[in-house]
N, C-alpha and C. Protein backbone atom coordinates (compact mmCIF):
# COMPACT_ATOMS: atom_id res chain seq x y z
N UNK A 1 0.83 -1.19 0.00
CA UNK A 1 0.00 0.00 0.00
C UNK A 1 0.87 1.26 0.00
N UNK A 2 1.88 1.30 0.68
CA UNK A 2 2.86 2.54 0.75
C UNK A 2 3.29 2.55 -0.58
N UNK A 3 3.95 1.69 -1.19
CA UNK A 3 4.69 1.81 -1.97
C UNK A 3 3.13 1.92 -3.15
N UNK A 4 2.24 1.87 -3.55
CA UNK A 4 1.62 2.41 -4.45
C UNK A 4 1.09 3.85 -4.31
N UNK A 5 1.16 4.09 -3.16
CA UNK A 5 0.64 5.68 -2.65
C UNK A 5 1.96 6.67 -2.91
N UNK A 6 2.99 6.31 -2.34
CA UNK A 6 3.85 6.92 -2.96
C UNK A 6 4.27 7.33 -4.67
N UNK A 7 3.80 5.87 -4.91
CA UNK A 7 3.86 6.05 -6.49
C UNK A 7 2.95 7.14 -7.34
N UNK A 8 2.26 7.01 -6.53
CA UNK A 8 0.35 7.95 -6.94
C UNK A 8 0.38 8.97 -6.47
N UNK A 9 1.02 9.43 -5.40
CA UNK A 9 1.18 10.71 -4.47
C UNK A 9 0.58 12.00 -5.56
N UNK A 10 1.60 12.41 -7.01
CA UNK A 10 1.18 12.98 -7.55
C UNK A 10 -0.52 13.59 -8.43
N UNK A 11 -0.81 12.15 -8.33
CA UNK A 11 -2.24 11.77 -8.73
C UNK A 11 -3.14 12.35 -8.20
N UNK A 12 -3.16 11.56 -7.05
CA UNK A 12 -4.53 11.77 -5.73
C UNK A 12 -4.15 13.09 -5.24
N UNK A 13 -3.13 14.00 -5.06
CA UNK A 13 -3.17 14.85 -4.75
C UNK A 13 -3.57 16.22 -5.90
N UNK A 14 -3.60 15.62 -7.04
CA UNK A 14 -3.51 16.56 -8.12
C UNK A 14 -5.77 16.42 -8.17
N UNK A 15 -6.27 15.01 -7.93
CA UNK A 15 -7.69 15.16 -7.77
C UNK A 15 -7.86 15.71 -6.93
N UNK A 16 -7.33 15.63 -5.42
CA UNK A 16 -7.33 16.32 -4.18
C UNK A 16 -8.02 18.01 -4.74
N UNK A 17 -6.92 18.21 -5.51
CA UNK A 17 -6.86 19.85 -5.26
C UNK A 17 -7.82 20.22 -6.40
N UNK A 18 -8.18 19.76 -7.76
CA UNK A 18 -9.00 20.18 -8.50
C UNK A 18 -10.68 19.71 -7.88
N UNK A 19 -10.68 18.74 -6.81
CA UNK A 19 -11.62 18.48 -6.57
C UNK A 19 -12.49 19.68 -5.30
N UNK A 20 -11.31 19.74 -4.70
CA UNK A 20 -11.87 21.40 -3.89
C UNK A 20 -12.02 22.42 -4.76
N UNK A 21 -11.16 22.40 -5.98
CA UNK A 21 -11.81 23.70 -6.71
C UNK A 21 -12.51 23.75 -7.19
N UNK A 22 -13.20 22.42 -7.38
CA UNK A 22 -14.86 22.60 -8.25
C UNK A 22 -15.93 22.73 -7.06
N UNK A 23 -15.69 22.22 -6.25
CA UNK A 23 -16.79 21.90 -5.30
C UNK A 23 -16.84 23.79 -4.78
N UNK A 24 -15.56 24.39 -4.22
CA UNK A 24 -15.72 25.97 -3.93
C UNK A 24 -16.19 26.63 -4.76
N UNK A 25 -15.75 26.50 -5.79
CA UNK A 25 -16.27 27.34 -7.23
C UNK A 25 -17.86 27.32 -7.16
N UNK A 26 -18.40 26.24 -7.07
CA UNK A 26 -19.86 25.97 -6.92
C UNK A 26 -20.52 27.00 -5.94
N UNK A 27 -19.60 26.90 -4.26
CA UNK A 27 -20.07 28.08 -3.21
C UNK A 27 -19.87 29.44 -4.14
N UNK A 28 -18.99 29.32 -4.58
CA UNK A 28 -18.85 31.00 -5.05
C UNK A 28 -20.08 31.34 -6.03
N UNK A 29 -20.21 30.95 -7.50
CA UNK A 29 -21.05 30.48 -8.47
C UNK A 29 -22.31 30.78 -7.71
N UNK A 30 -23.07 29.95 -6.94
CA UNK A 30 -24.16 30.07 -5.97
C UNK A 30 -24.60 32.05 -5.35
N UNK A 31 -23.35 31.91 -5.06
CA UNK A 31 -23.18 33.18 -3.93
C UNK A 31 -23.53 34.86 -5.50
N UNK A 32 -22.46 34.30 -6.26
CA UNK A 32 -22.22 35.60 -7.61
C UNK A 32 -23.92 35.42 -8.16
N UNK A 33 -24.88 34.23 -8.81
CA UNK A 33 -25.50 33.82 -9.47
C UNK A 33 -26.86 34.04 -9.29
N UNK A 34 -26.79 33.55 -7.83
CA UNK A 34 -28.17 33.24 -7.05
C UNK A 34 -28.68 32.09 -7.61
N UNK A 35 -28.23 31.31 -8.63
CA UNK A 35 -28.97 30.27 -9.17
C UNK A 35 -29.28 29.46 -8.45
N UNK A 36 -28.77 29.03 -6.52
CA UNK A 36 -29.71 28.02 -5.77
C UNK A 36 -30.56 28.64 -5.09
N UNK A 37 -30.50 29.57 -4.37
CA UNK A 37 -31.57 30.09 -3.35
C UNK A 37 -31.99 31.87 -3.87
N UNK A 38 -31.69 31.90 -5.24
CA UNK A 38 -32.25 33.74 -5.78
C UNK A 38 -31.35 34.38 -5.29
N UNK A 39 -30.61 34.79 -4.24
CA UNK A 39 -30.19 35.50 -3.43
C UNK A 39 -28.83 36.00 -4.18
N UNK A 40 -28.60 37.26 -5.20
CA UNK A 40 -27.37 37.56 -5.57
C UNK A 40 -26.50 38.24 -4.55
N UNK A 41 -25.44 38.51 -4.40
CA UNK A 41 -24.99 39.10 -3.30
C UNK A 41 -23.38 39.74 -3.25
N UNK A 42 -23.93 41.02 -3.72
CA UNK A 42 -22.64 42.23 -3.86
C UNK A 42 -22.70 42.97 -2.63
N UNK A 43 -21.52 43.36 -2.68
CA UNK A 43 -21.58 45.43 -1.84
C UNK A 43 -21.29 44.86 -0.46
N UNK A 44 -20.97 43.44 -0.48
CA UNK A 44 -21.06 43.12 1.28
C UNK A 44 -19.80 42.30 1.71
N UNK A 45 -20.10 41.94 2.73
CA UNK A 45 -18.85 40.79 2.89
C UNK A 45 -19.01 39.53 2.15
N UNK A 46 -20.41 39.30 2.29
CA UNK A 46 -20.58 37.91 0.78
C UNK A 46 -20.37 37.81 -0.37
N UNK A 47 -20.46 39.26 -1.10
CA UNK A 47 -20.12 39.16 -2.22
C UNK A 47 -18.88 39.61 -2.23
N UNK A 48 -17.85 40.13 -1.10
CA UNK A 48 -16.29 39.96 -1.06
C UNK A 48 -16.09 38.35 -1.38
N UNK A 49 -16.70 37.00 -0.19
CA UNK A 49 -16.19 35.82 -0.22
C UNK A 49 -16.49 35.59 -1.67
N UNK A 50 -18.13 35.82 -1.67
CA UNK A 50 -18.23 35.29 -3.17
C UNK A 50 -17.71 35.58 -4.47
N UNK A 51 -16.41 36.53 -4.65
CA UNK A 51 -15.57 36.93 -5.56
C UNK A 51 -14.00 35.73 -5.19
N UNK A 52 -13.71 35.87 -4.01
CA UNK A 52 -13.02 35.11 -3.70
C UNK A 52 -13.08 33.61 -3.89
N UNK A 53 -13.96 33.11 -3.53
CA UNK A 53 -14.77 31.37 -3.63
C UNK A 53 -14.23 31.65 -5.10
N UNK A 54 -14.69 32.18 -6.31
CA UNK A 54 -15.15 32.37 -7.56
C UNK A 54 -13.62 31.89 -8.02
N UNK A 55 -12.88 33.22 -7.60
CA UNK A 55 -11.73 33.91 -8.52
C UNK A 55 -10.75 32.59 -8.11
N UNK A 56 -10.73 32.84 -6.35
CA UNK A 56 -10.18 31.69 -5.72
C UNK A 56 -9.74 30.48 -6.79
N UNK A 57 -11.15 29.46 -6.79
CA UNK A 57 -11.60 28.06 -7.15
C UNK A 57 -10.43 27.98 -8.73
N UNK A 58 -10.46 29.22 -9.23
CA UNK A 58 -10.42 28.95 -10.14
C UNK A 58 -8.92 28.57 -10.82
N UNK A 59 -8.18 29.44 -9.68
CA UNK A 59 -6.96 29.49 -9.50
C UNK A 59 -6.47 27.93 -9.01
N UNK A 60 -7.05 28.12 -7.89
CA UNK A 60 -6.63 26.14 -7.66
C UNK A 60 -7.05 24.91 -8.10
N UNK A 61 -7.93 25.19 -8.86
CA UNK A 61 -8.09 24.29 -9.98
C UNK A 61 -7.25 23.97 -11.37
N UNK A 62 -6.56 24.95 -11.64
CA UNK A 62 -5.59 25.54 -12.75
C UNK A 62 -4.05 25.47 -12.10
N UNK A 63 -3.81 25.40 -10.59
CA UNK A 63 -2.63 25.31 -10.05
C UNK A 63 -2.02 26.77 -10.21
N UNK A 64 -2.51 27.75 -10.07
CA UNK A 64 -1.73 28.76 -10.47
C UNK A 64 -1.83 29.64 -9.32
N UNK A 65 -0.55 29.98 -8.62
CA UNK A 65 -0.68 30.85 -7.17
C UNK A 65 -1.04 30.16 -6.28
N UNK A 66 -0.99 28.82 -6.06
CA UNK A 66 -1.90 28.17 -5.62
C UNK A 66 -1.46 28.49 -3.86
N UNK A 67 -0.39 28.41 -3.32
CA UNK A 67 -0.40 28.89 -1.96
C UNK A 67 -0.84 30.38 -1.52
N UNK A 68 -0.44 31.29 -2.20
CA UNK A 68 -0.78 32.35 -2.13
C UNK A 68 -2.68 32.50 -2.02
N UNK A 69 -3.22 31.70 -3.09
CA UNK A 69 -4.59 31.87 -3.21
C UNK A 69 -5.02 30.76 -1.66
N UNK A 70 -4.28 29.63 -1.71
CA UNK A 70 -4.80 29.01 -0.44
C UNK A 70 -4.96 29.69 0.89
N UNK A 71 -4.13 30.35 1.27
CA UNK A 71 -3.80 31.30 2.20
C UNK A 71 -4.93 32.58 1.82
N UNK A 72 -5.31 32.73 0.92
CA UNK A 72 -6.62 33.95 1.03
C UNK A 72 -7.77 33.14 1.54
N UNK A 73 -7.92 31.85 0.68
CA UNK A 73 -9.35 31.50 0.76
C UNK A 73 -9.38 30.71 1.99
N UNK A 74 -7.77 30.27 3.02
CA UNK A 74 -8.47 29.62 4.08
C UNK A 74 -8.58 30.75 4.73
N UNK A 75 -8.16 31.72 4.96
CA UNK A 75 -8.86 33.07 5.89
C UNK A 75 -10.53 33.48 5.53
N UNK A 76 -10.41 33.14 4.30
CA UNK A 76 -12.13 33.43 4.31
C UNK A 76 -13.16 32.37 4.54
N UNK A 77 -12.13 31.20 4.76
CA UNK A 77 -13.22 30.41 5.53
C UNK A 77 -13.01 30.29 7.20
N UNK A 78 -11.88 30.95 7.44
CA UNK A 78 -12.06 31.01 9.22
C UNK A 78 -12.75 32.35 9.37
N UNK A 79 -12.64 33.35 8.39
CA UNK A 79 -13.72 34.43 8.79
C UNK A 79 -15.62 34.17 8.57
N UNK A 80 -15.94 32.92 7.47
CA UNK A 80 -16.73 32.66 7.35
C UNK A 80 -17.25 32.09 8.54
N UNK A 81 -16.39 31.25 9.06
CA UNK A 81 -16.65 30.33 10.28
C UNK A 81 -17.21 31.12 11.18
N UNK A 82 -16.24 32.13 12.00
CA UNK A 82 -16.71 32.79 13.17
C UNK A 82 -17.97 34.06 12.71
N UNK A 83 -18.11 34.49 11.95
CA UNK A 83 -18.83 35.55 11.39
C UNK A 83 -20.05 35.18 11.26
N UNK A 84 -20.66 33.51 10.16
CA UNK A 84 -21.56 33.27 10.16
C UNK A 84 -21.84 32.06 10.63
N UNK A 85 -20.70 31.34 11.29
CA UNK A 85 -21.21 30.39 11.82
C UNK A 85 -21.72 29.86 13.39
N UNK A 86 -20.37 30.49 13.70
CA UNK A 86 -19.92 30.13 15.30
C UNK A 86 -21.14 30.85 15.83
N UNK A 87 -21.82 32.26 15.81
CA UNK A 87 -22.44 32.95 16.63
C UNK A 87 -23.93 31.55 17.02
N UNK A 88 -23.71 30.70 15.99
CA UNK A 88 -25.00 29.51 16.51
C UNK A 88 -24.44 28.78 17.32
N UNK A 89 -23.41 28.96 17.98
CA UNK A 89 -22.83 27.37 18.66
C UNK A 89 -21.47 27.37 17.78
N UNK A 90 -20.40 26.64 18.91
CA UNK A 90 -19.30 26.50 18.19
C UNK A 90 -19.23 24.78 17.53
N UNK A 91 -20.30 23.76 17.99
CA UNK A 91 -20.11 22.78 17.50
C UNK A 91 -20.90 22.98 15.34
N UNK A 92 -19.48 22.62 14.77
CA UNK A 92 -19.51 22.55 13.47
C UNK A 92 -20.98 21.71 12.86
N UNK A 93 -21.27 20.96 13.31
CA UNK A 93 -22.99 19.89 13.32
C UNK A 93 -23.62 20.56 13.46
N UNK A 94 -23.95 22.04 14.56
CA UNK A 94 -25.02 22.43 14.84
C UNK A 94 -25.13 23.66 13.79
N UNK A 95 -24.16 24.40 13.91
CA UNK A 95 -24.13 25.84 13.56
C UNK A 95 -23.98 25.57 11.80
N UNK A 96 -23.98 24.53 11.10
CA UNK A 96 -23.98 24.33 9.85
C UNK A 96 -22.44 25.16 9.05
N UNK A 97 -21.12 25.18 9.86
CA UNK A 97 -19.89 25.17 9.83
C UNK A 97 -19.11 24.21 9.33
N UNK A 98 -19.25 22.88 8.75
CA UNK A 98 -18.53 22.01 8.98
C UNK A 98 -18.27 21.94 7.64
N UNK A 99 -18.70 22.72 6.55
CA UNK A 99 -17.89 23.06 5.21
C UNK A 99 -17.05 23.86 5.20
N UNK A 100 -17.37 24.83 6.03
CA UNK A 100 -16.31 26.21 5.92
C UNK A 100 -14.57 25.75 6.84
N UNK A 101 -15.26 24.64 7.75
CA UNK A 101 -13.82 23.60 8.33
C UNK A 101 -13.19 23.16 7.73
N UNK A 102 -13.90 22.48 6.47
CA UNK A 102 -13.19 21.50 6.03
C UNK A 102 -12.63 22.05 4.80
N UNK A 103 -13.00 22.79 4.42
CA UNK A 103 -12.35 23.93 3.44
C UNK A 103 -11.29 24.47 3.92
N UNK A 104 -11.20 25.04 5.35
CA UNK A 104 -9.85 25.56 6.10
C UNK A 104 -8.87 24.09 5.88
N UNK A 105 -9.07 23.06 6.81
CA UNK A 105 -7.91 22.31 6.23
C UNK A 105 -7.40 21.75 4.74
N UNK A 106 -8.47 21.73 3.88
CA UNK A 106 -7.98 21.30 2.45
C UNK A 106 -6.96 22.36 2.19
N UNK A 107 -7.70 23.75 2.95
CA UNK A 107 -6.52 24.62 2.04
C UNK A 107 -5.65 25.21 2.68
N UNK A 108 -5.59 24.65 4.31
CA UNK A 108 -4.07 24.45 5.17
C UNK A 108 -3.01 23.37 3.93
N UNK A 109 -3.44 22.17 4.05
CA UNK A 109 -3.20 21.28 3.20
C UNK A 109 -2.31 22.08 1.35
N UNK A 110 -3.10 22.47 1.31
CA UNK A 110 -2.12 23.35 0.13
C UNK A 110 -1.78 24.70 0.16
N UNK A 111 -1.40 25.09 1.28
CA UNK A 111 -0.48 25.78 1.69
C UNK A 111 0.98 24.96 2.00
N UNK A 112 0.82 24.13 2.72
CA UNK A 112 1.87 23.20 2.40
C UNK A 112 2.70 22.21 1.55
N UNK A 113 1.54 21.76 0.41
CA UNK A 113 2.18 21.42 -0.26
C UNK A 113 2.30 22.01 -1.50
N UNK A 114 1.50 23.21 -1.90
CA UNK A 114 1.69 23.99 -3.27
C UNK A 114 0.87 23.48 -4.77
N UNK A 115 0.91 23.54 -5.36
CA UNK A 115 -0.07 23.15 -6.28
C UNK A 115 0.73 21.69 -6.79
N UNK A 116 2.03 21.20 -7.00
CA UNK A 116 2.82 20.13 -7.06
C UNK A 116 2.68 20.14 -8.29
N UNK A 117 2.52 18.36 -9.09
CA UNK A 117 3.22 18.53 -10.20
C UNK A 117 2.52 19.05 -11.41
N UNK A 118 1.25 18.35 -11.45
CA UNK A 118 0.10 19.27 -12.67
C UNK A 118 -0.49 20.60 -12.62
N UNK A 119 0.01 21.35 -12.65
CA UNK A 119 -0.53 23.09 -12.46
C UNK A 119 0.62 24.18 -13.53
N UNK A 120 -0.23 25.19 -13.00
CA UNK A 120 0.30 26.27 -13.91
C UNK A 120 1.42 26.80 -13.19
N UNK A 121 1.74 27.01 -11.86
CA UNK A 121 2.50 26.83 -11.22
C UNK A 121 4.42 26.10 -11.49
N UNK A 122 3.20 24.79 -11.87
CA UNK A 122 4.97 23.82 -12.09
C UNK A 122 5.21 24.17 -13.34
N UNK A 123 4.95 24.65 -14.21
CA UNK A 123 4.84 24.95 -15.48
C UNK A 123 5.68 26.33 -15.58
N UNK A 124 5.49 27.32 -14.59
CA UNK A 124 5.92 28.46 -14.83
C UNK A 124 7.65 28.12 -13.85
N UNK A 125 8.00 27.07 -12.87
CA UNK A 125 8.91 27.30 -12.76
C UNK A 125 9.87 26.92 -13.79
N UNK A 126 9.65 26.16 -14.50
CA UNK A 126 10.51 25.67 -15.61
C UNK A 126 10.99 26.89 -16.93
């Protein structure tokens, strides 16, 4: 098992990261669109995230800036967290937080490791 994970490392981490950028892109998309709940949303702090989610997603999906952009968008999900979540309860189950969590570590997670080998990123150091 190690020795095929290692082998794959590049792989699963390269779905890893395009797979958070579709799924955020969607929050953002939602947020710019209104296409799930009507609700468009400029001029505020939502339509700050929701430029970010957007612009964000799109970047780490493409590998490009990718720590730099990780490092914006996990601050806007620990500001999401306490801003709109926490004031219900700090348990993530109750207060309906437990995306904006798990979004902070995916994109702790690539802060550390950078966009790696498929991106625009590895492309531009060459």
């Amino acid at each position: 098992m190690k020795e095929f994970l290692e082998k794959n490392s590049d792989y699963l981490y390269f779905v890893f990261r395009v797979l958070i950028g579709v799924l955020f892109l969607l929050h953002g998309v939602q947020k710019v669109t209104g296409i799930y709940d009507g609700k468009i949303t400029f001029l505020s702090l939502i339509g700050l995230a929701a430029v970010i989610e957007t612009i964000g997603s799109l970047f780490i999906i493409i590998g490009l800036f990718t720590r730099y952009t990780a490092i914006i968008t996990a601050g806007t999900m620990l500001v999401a967290y306490f801003t709109v979540h926490a004031p219900g309860g700090l348990n993530p189950l109750v207060n309906k937080g437990e995306a904006a969590l798990l979004y902070f570590a995916a994109f702790l997670a690539m802060i550390a490791f950078g966009s790696r080998k498929w991106s625009l990123d590895n492309l531009r150091k060459k």
